[in-house]
Protein backbone atom coordinates (compact mmCIF):
# COMPACT_ATOMS: atom_id res chain seq x y z
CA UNK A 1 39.01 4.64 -1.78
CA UNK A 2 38.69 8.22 0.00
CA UNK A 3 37.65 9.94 -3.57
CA UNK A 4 35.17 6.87 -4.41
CA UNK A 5 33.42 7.47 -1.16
CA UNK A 6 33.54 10.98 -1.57
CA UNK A 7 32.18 11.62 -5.22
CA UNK A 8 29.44 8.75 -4.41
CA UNK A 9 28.30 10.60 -1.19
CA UNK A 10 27.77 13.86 -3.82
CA UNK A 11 26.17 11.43 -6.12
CA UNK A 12 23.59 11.24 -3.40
CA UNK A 13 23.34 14.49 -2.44
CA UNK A 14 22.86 15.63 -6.23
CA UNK A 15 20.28 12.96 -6.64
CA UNK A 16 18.07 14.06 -3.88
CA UNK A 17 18.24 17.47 -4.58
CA UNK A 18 17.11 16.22 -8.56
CA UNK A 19 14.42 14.60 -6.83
CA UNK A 20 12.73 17.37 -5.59
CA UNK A 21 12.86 19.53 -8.44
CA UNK A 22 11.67 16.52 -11.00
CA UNK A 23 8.91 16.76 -7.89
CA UNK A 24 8.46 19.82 -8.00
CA UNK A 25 8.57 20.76 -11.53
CA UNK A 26 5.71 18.40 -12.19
CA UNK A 27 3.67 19.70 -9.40
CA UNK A 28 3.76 16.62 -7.20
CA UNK A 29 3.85 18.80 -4.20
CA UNK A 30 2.71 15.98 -2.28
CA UNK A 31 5.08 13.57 -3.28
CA UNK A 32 7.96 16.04 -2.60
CA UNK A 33 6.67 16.62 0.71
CA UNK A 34 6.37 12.65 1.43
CA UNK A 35 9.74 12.00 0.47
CA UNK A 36 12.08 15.02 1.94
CA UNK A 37 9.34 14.76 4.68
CA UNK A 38 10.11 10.63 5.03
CA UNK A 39 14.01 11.07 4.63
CA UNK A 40 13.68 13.74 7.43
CA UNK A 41 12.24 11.51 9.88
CA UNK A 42 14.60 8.80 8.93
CA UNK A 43 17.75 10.62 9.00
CA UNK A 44 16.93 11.86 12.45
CA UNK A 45 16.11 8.49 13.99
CA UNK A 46 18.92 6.75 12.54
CA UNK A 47 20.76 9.33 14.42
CA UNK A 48 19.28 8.84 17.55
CA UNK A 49 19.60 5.35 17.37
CA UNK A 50 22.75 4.91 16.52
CA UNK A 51 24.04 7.54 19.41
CA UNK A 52 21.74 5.42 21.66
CA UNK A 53 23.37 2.06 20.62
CA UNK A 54 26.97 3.33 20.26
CA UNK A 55 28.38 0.53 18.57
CA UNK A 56 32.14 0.80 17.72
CA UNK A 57 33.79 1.10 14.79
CA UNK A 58 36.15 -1.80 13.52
CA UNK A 59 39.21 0.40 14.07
CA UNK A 60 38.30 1.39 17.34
CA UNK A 61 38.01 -2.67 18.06
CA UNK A 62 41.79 -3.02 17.21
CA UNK A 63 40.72 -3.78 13.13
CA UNK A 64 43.12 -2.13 10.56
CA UNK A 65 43.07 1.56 10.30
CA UNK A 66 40.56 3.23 8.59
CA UNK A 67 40.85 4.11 4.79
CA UNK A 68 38.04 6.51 4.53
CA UNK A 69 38.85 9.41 6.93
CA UNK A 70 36.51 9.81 10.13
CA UNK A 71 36.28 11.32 13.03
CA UNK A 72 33.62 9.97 15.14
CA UNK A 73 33.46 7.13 17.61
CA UNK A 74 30.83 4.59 18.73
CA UNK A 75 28.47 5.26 16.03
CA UNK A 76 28.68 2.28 14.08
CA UNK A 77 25.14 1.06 13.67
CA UNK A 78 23.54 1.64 11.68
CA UNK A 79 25.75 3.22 9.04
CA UNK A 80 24.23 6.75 8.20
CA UNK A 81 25.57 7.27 4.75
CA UNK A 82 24.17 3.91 3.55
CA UNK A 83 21.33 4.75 5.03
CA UNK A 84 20.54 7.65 2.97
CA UNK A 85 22.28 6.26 0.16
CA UNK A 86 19.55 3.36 -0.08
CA UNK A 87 16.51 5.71 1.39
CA UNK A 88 17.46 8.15 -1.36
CA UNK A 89 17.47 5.57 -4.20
CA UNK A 90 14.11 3.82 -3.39
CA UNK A 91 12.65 7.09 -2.99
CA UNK A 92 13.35 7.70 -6.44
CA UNK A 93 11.22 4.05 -6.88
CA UNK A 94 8.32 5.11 -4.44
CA UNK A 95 8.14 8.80 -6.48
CA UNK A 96 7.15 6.58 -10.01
CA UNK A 97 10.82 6.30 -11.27
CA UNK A 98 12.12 2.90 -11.21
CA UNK A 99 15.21 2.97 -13.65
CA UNK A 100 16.67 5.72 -11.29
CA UNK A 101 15.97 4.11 -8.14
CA UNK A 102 17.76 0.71 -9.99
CA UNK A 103 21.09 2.87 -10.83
CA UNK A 104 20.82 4.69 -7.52
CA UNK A 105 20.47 1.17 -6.03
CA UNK A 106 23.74 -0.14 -7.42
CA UNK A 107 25.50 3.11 -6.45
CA UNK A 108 24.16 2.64 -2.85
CA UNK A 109 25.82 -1.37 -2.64
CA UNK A 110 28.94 0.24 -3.84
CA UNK A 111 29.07 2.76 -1.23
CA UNK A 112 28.08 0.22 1.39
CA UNK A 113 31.03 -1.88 0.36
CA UNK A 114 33.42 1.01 0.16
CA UNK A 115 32.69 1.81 3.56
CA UNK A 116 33.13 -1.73 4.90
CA UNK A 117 36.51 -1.96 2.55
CA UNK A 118 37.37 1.30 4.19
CA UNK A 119 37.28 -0.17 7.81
CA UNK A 120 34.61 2.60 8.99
CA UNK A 121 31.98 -0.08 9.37
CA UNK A 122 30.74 -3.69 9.82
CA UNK A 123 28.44 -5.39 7.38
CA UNK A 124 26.41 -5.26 9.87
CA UNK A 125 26.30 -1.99 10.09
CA UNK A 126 25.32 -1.45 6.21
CA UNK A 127 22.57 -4.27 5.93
CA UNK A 128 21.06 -2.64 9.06
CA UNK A 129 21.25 0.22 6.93
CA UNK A 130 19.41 -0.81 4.13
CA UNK A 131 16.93 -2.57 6.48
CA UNK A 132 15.92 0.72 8.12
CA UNK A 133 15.82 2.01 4.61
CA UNK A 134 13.61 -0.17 3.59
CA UNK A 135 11.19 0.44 6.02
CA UNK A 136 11.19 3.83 5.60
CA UNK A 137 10.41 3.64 2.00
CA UNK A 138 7.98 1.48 2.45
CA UNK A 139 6.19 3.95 4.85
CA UNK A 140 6.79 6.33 2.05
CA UNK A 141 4.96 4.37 -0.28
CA UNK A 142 1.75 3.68 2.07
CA UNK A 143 1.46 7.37 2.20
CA UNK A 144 1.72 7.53 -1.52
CA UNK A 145 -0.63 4.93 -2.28
């Protein structure tokens, strides 16, 4: 479970970094900007919120021990790496590249179930996730339009 949630994470990370150069490389400078711009602003407020919330983890509530290593405490909700997981794939929709976002889509529910699996978060925690990603994209997309 460790090395699923690991290689998907890089998944991620490869596929926004591919995002910026297909960006880039077609000179949709503004598009780039919107999205790392968007993703920015997200990742950052997710943060705050979910340090300002401090929701515990199901281990920490006397659940099963974690699976998926972790070292942080009440910072539950919203999860941060589904988060960006979603964000990441419906950026790749909003930039004009929907089979992408639909494969990065189905990697993001399997790293949102891995991480409830792996006892480091509530469903909650992920649908919040994707909630907060959605509305992010979708601000994304208004500045597209």
């Amino acid at each position: 479970m460790e090395s699923a949630n690991r290689l998907i994470v890089w998944v991620f990370y490869a596929a926004f970094a591919l995002l910026g150069i297909c960006l880039a490389a077609q000179g949709r400078f503004f598009a780039l900007a919107v999205c790392y711009g968007v993703a920015a602003a997200g990742f950052l407020a997710v943060t705050a919120l979910r340090r300002a919330i401090g929701a515990p983890r199901p281990y920490q509530n006397g659940g099963a021990p974690a699976r998926i290593a972790r070292e942080g405490e009440n910072d539950s909700f919203p999860s941060r790496h589904c988060f960006s997981a979603f964000l990441i794939a419906l950026l790749w929709g909003a930039a004009g590249y929907p089979a992408a976002s639909a494969c990065l889509l189905a990697f993001a529910a399997l790293l949102a179930l891995l991480r409830v699996r792996g006892g480091v978060h509530y469903p909650r925690d992920v649908a919040g996730a994707l909630a907060f990603a959605v509305v992010f994209a979708g601000i994304a997309l208004l500045l597209l339009a």
